[in-house]
Protein backbone atom coordinates (compact mmCIF):
# COMPACT_ATOMS: atom_id res chain seq x y z
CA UNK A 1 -14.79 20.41 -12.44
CA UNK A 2 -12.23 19.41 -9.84
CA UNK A 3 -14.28 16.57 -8.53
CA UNK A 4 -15.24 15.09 -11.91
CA UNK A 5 -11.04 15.39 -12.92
CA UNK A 6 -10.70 13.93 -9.41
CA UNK A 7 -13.09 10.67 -10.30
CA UNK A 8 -11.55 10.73 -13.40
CA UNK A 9 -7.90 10.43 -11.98
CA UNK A 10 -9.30 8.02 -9.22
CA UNK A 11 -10.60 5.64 -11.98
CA UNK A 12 -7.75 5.73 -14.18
CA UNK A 13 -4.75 7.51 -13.08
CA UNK A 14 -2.93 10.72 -13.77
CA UNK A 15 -1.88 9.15 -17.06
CA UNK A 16 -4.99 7.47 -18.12
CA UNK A 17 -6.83 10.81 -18.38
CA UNK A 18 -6.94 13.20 -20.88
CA UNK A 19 -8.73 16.74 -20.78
CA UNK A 20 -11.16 15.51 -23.48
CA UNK A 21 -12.24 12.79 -21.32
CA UNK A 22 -12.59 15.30 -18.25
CA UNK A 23 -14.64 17.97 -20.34
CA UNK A 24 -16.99 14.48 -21.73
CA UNK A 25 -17.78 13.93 -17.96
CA UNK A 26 -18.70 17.42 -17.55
CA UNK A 27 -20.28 17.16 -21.03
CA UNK A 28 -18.47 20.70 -21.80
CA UNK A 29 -16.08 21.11 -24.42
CA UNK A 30 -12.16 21.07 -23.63
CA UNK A 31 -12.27 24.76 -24.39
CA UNK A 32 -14.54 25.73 -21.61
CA UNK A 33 -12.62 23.00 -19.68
CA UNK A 34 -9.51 25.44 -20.02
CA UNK A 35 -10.92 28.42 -19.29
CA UNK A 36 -10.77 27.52 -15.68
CA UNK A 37 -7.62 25.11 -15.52
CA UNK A 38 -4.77 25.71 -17.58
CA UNK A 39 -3.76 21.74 -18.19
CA UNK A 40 -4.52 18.71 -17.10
CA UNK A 41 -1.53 18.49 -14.58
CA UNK A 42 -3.15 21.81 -13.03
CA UNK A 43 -6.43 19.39 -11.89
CA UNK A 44 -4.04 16.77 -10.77
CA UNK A 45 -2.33 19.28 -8.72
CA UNK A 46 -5.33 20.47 -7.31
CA UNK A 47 -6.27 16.98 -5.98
CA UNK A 48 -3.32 15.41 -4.59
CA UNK A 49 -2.72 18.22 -2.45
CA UNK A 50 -5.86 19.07 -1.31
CA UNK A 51 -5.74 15.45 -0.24
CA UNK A 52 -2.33 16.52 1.56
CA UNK A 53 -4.34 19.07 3.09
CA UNK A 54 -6.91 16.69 4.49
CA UNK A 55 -4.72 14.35 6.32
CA UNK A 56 -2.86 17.15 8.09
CA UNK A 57 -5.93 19.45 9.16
CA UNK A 58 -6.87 15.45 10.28
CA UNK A 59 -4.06 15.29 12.88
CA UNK A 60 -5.27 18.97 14.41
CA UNK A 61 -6.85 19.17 17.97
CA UNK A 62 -9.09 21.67 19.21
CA UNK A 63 -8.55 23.74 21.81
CA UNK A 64 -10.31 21.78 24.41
CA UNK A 65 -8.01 18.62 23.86
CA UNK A 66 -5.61 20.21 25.86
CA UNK A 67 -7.91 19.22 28.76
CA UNK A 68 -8.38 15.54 27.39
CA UNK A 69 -6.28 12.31 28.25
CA UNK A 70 -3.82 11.33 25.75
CA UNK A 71 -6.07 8.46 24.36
CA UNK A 72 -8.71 10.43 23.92
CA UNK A 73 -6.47 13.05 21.85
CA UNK A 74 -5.23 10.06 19.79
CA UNK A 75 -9.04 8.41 19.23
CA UNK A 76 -9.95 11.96 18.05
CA UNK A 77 -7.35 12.22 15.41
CA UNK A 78 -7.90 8.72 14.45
CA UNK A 79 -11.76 9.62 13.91
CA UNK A 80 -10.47 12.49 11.61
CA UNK A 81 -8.30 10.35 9.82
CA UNK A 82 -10.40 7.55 8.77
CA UNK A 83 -13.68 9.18 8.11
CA UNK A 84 -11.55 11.95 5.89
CA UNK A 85 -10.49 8.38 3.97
CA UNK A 86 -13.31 7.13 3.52
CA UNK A 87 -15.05 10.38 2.32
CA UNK A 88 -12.33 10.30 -0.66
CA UNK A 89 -12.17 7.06 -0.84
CA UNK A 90 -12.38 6.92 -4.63
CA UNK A 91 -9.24 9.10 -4.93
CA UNK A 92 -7.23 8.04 -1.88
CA UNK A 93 -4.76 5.85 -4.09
CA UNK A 94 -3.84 9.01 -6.44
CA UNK A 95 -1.58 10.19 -2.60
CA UNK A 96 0.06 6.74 -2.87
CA UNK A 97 0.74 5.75 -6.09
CA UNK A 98 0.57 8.91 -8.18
CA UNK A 99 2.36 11.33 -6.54
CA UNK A 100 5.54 11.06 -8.43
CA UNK A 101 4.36 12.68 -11.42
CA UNK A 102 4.10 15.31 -9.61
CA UNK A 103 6.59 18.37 -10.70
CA UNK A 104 9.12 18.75 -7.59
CA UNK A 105 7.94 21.74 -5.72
CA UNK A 106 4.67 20.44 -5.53
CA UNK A 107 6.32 16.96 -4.67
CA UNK A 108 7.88 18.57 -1.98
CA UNK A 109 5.03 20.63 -0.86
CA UNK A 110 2.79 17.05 -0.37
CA UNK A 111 5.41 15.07 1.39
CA UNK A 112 5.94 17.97 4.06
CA UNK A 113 2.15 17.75 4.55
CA UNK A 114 2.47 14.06 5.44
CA UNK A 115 5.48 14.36 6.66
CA UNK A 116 4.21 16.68 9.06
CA UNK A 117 0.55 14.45 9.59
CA UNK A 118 2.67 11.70 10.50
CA UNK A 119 4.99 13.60 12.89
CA UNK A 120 1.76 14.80 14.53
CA UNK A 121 0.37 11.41 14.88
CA UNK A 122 3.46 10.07 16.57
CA UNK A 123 3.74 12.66 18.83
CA UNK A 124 0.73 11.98 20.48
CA UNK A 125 1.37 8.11 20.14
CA UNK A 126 4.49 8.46 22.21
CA UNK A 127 1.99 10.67 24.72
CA UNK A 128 0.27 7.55 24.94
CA UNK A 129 3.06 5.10 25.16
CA UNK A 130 6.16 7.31 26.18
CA UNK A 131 8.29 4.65 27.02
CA UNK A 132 8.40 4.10 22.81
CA UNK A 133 11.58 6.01 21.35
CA UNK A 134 10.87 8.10 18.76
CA UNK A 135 11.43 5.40 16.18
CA UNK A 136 8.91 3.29 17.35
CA UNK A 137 6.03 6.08 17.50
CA UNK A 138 6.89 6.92 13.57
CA UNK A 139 6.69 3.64 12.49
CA UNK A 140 3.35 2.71 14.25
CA UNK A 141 2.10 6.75 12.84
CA UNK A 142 3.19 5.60 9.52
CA UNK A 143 1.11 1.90 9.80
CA UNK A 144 -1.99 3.84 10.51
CA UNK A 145 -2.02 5.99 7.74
CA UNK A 146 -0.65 3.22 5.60
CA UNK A 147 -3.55 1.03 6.53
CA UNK A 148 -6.21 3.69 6.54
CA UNK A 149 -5.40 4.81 3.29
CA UNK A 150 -5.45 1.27 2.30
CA UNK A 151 -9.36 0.91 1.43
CA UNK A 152 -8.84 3.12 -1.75
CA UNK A 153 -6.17 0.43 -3.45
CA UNK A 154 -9.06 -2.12 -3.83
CA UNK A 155 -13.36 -2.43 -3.92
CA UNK A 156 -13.57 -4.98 -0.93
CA UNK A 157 -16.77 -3.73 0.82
CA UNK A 158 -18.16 -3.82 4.56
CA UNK A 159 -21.32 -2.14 5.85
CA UNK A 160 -20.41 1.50 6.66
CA UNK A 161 -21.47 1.28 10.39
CA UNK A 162 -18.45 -1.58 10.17
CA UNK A 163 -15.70 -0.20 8.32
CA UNK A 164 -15.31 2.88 10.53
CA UNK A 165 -14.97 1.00 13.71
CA UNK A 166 -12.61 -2.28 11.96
CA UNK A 167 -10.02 0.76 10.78
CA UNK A 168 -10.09 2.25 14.53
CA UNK A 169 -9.34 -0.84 16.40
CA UNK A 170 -6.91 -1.83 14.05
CA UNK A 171 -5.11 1.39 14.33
CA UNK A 172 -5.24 1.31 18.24
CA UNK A 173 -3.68 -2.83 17.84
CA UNK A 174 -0.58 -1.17 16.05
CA UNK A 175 -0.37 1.63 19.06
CA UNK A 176 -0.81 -1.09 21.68
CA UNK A 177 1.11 -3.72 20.12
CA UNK A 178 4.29 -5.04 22.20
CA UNK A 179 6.67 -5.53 19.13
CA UNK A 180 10.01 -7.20 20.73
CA UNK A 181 13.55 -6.13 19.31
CA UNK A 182 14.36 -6.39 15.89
CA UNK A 183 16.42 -9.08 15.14
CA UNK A 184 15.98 -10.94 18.73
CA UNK A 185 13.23 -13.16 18.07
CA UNK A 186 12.93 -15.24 14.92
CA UNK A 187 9.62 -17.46 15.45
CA UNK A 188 9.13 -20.53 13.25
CA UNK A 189 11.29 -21.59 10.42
CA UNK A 190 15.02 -20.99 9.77
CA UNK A 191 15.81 -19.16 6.51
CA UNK A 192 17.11 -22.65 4.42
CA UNK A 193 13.08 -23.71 5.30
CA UNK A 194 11.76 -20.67 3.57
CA UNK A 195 10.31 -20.79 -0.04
CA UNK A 196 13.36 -19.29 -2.37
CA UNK A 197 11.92 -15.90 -3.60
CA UNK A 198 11.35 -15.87 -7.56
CA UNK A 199 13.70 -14.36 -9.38
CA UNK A 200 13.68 -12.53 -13.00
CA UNK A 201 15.36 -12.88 -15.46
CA UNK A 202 18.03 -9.77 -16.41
CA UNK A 203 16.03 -8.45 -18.83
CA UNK A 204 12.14 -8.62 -16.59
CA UNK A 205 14.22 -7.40 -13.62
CA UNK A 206 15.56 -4.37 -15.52
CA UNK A 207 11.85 -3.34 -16.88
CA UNK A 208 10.39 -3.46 -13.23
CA UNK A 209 13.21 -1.74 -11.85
CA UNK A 210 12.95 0.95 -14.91
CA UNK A 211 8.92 1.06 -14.22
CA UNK A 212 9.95 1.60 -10.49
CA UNK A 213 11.96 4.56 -10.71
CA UNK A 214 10.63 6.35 -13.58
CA UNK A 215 6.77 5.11 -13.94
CA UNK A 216 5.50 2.75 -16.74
CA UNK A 217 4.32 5.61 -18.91
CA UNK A 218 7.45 7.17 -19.19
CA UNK A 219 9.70 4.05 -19.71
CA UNK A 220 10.38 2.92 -23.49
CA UNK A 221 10.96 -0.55 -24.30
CA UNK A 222 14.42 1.25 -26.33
CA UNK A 223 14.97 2.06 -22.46
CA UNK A 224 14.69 -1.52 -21.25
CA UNK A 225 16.62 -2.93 -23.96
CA UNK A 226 19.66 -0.59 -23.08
CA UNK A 227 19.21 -1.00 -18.85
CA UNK A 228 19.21 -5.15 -20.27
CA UNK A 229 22.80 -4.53 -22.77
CA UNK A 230 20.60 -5.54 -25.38
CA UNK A 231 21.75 -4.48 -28.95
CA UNK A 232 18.20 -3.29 -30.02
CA UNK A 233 14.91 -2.71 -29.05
CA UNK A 234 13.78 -5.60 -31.66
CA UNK A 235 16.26 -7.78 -28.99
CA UNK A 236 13.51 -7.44 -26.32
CA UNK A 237 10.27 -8.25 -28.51
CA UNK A 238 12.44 -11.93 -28.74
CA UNK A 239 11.10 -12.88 -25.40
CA UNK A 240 8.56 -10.41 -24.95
CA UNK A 241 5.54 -9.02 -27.62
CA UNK A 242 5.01 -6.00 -25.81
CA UNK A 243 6.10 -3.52 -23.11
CA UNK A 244 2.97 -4.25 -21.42
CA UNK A 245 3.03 -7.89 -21.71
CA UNK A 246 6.65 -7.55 -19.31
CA UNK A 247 4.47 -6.06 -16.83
CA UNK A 248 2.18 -8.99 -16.90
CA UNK A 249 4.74 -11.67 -16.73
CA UNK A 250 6.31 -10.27 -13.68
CA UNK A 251 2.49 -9.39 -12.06
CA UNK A 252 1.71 -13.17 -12.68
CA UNK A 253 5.31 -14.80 -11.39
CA UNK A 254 4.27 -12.18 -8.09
CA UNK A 255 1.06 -13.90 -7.77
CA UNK A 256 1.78 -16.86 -8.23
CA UNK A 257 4.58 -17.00 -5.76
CA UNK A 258 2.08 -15.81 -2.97
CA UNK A 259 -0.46 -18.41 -4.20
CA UNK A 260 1.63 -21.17 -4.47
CA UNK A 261 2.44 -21.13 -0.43
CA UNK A 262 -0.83 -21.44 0.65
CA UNK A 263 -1.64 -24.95 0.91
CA UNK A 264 2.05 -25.79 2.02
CA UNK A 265 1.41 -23.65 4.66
CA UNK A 266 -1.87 -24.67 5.64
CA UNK A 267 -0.92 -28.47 5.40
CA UNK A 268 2.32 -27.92 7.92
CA UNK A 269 0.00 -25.44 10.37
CA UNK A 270 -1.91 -26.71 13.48
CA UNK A 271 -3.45 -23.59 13.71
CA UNK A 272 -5.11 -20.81 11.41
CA UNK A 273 -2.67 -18.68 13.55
CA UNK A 274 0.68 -20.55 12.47
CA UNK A 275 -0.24 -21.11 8.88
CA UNK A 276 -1.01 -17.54 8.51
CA UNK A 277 2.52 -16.66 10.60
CA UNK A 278 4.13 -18.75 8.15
CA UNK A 279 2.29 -17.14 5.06
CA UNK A 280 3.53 -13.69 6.56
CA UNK A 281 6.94 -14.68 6.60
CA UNK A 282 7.23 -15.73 3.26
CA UNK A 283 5.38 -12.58 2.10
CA UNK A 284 7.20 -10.08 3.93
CA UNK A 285 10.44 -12.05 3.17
CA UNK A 286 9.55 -11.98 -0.59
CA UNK A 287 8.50 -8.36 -0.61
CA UNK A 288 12.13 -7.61 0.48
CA UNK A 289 13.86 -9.22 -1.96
CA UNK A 290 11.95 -7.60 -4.82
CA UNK A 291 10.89 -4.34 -3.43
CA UNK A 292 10.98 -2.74 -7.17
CA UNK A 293 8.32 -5.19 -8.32
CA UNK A 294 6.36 -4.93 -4.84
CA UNK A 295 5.53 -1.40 -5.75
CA UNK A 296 4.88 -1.72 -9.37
CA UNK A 297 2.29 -4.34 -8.57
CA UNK A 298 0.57 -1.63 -7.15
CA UNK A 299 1.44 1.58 -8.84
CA UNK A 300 1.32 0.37 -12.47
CA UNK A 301 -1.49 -2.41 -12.21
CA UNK A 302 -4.16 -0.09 -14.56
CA UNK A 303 -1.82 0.13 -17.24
CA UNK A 304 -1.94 -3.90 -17.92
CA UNK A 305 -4.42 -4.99 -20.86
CA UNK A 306 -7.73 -5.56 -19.91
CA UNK A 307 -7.92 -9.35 -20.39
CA UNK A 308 -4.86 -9.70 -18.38
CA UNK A 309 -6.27 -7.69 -15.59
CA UNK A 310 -9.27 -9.97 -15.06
CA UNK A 311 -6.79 -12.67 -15.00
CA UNK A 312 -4.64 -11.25 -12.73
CA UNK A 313 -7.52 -10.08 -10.40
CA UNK A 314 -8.84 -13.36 -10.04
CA UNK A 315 -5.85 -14.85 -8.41
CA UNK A 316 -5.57 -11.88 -6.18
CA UNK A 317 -8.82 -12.28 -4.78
CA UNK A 318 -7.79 -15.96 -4.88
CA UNK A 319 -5.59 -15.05 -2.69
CA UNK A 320 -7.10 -12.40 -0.41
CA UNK A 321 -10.18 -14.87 0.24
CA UNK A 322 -7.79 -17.64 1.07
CA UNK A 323 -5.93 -15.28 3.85
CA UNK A 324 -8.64 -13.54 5.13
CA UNK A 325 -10.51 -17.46 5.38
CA UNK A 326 -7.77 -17.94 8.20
CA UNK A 327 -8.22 -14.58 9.35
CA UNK A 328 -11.44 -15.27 10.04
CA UNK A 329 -10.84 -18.70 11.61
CA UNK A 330 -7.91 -17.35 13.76
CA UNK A 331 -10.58 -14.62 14.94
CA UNK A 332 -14.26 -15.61 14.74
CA UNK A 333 -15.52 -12.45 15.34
CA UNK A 334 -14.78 -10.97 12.26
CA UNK A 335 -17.00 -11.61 8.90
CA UNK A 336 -15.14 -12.45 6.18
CA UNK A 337 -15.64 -8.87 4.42
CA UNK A 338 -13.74 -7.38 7.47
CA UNK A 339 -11.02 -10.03 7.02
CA UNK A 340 -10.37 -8.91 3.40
CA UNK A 341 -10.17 -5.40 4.29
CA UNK A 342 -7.75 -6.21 6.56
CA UNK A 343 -5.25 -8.65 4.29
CA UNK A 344 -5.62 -5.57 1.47
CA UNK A 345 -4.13 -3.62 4.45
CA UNK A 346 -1.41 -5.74 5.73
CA UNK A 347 -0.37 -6.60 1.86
CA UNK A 348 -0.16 -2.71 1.12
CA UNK A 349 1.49 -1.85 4.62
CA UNK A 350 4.94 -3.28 3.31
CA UNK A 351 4.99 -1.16 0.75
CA UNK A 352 4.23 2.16 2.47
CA UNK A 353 7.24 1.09 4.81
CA UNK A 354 9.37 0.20 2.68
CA UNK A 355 8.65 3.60 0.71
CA UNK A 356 8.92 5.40 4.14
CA UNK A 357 11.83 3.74 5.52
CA UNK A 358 14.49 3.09 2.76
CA UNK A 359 17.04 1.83 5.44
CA UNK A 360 16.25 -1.12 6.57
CA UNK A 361 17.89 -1.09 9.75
CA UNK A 362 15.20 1.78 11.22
CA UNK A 363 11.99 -0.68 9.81
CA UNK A 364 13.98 -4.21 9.36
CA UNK A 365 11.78 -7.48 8.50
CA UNK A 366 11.43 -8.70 12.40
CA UNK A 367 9.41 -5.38 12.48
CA UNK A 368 7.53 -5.64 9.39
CA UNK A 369 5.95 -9.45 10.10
CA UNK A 370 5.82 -8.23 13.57
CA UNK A 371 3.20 -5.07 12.14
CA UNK A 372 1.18 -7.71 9.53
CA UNK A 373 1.00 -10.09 12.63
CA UNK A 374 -1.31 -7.29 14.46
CA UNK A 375 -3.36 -6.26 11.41
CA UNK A 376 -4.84 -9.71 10.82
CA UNK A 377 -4.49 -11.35 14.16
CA UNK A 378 -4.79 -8.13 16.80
CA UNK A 379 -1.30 -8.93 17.87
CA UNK A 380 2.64 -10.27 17.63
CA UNK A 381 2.77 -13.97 17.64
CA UNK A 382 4.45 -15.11 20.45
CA UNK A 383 8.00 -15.11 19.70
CA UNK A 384 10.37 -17.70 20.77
CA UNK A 385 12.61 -17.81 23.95
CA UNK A 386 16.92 -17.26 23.82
């Protein structure tokens, strides 16, 4: 029963599920269903923190590693980590993007799980690399289990006997990665040569911020209307015919943002490697300025209409294909199925920062291209002298 609820969350989210639908897949009725689980939220529970559970019994050593070199302490836990992911694969975006609606003890029980993975993991990061401050070692523990984790936001598929291994040395580029100071080393153009993020109108802006902090489900458009200083509800069906239909138009104006500086950059680049520095740049640049609607892309996608998800879909992959192209000619010795896993990675990665590091100052932008840089080229671009 808890897997099939767990599939069943996987697939649609907390929200899209009822108990009827979990009983059909059990082909019980919802009676028998609640014999053995009280509600629906009482499955949900069960999942998200045994997933909790996972990734910290993940970052445990056995007794013997006390005798092993630091490395070898670290490429054990990272074994743990990523073939835990990719056994739960299928419900590994429920941690990310569903844990909210989750009541607050249990909220708080989760995040001190992680919380506590990820201290782990940086601890014996900065056994490896001990000149890193403490900082440093969090950020890079963070990237790992940001990317990791990353394979359950999307399908993109490898060979099994590839995926393993791609995660790994992509985990040990963010531990070995030289990342200069934030803030010292701006590489290519100035800020007035930089695309102008999009911006919303008031009343789009208010709805993603709205969908942000409370969820889509439990936002009304009477909610949006008020957060807007519109007189009605009616006011809001004016420019928009639905509440879903806002989450579309600021899904597409996302997209089409990222698409639209791909063949500028391209056409200005020498090199795979520059156009794709540049294409970083404006993403991560972008990401900051709407960091509501960043996370909404992600969290919310499954409750856009159908039609509109196939629409929107295609120009993601549009995307993704047309990044991990340059991936792949910027490093030749990746297919172009690794290169996509890796662009899913590095586009989710600034969100699970941005989420972990609400200040700015501790994970600022330098840091953040600096991160993407390593993911889909295996290191920092070299950075400009001053």
């Amino acid at each position: 029963m808890a897997a099939e609820s767990a599939a069943a969350f996987g697939a649609h989210g907390y929200h899209g599920v009822s108990m009827d639908d979990i009983a059909r897949r059990l082909d019980i009725s919802s009676t028998a269903l609640y014999r053995h689980f009280p509600s629906k939220y009482a499955l949900f529970r069960e999942e998200l923190l045994r997933l909790s559970g996972l990734a910290l019994s993940a970052t445990e050593l056995p007794d013997a590693a006390a005798d092993w070199a630091p490395r070898d302490r670290v490429d054990h836990v990272l074994d743990a980590i990523i073939g835990l992911t990719i056994a739960n694969r299928p419900t590994a975006a429920l941690v990310r993007w569903e844990r909210r609606y989750l009541e607050p003890a249990d909220f708080d029980e989760l995040n001190n799980q992680f919380t506590a993975a990820i201290a782990a993991l940086r601890g014996l990061i900065g056994e490896v690399r001990p000149e890193l401050g403490r900082r440093d070692s969090a950020i890079r523990a963070v990237s790992i289990f940001a990317v990791v984790s990353s394979i359950g936001d999307h399908h993109a598929t490898v060979p099994a006997k590839a995926l393993a291994p791609l995660l790994k040395a992509t985990s040990w580029a963010l531990i070995d990665a030289d990342l200069t100071s934030p803030g010292t080393a701006a590489r290519a153009s100035s800020v007035e040569e930089r695309y102008q993020p999009f911006k919303h109108d008031l009343l789009l802006r208010k709805a993603v911020e709205l969908f942000h902090e409370r969820g889509y489900p439990n936002v009304s458009v009477e909610d949006i209307a008020v957060a807007a200083d519109l007189s009605a509800a009616s006011a809001v069906y004016r420019y928009y015919r639905s509440k879903s239909d806002l989450l579309v138009a600021a899904f597409r104006r996302a997209g089409d943002r990222v698409a639209a500086a791909i063949p500028r950059a391209v056409a200005d680049a020498d090199t795979a490697d520059e156009a794709l520095g540049t294409l970083i740049d404006l993403y991560v640049a972008g990401s900051f300025d709407e960091r509501a609607l960043t996370f909404v892309y992600y969290a919310e996608f499954g409750h856009v209409d159908h039609a509109d998800q196939v629409t929107l879909r295609h120009l993601q992959q549009l995307v993704i294909t047309e990044w991990a192209k340059l991936v792949v000619a910027a490093r030749p010795e990746l297919s172009l199925g690794e290169a996509r896993i890796l662009v899913h990675a590095a586009f989710s990665l600034v969100v699970d920062l941005g989420r972990a590091f609400d200040d700015e100052r501790i994970c600022p932008q330098d840091t953040v291209v600096q991160l993407l840089e390593t993911i889909l080229l295996g290191r920092p671009l070299p950075r400009p002298a001053h």
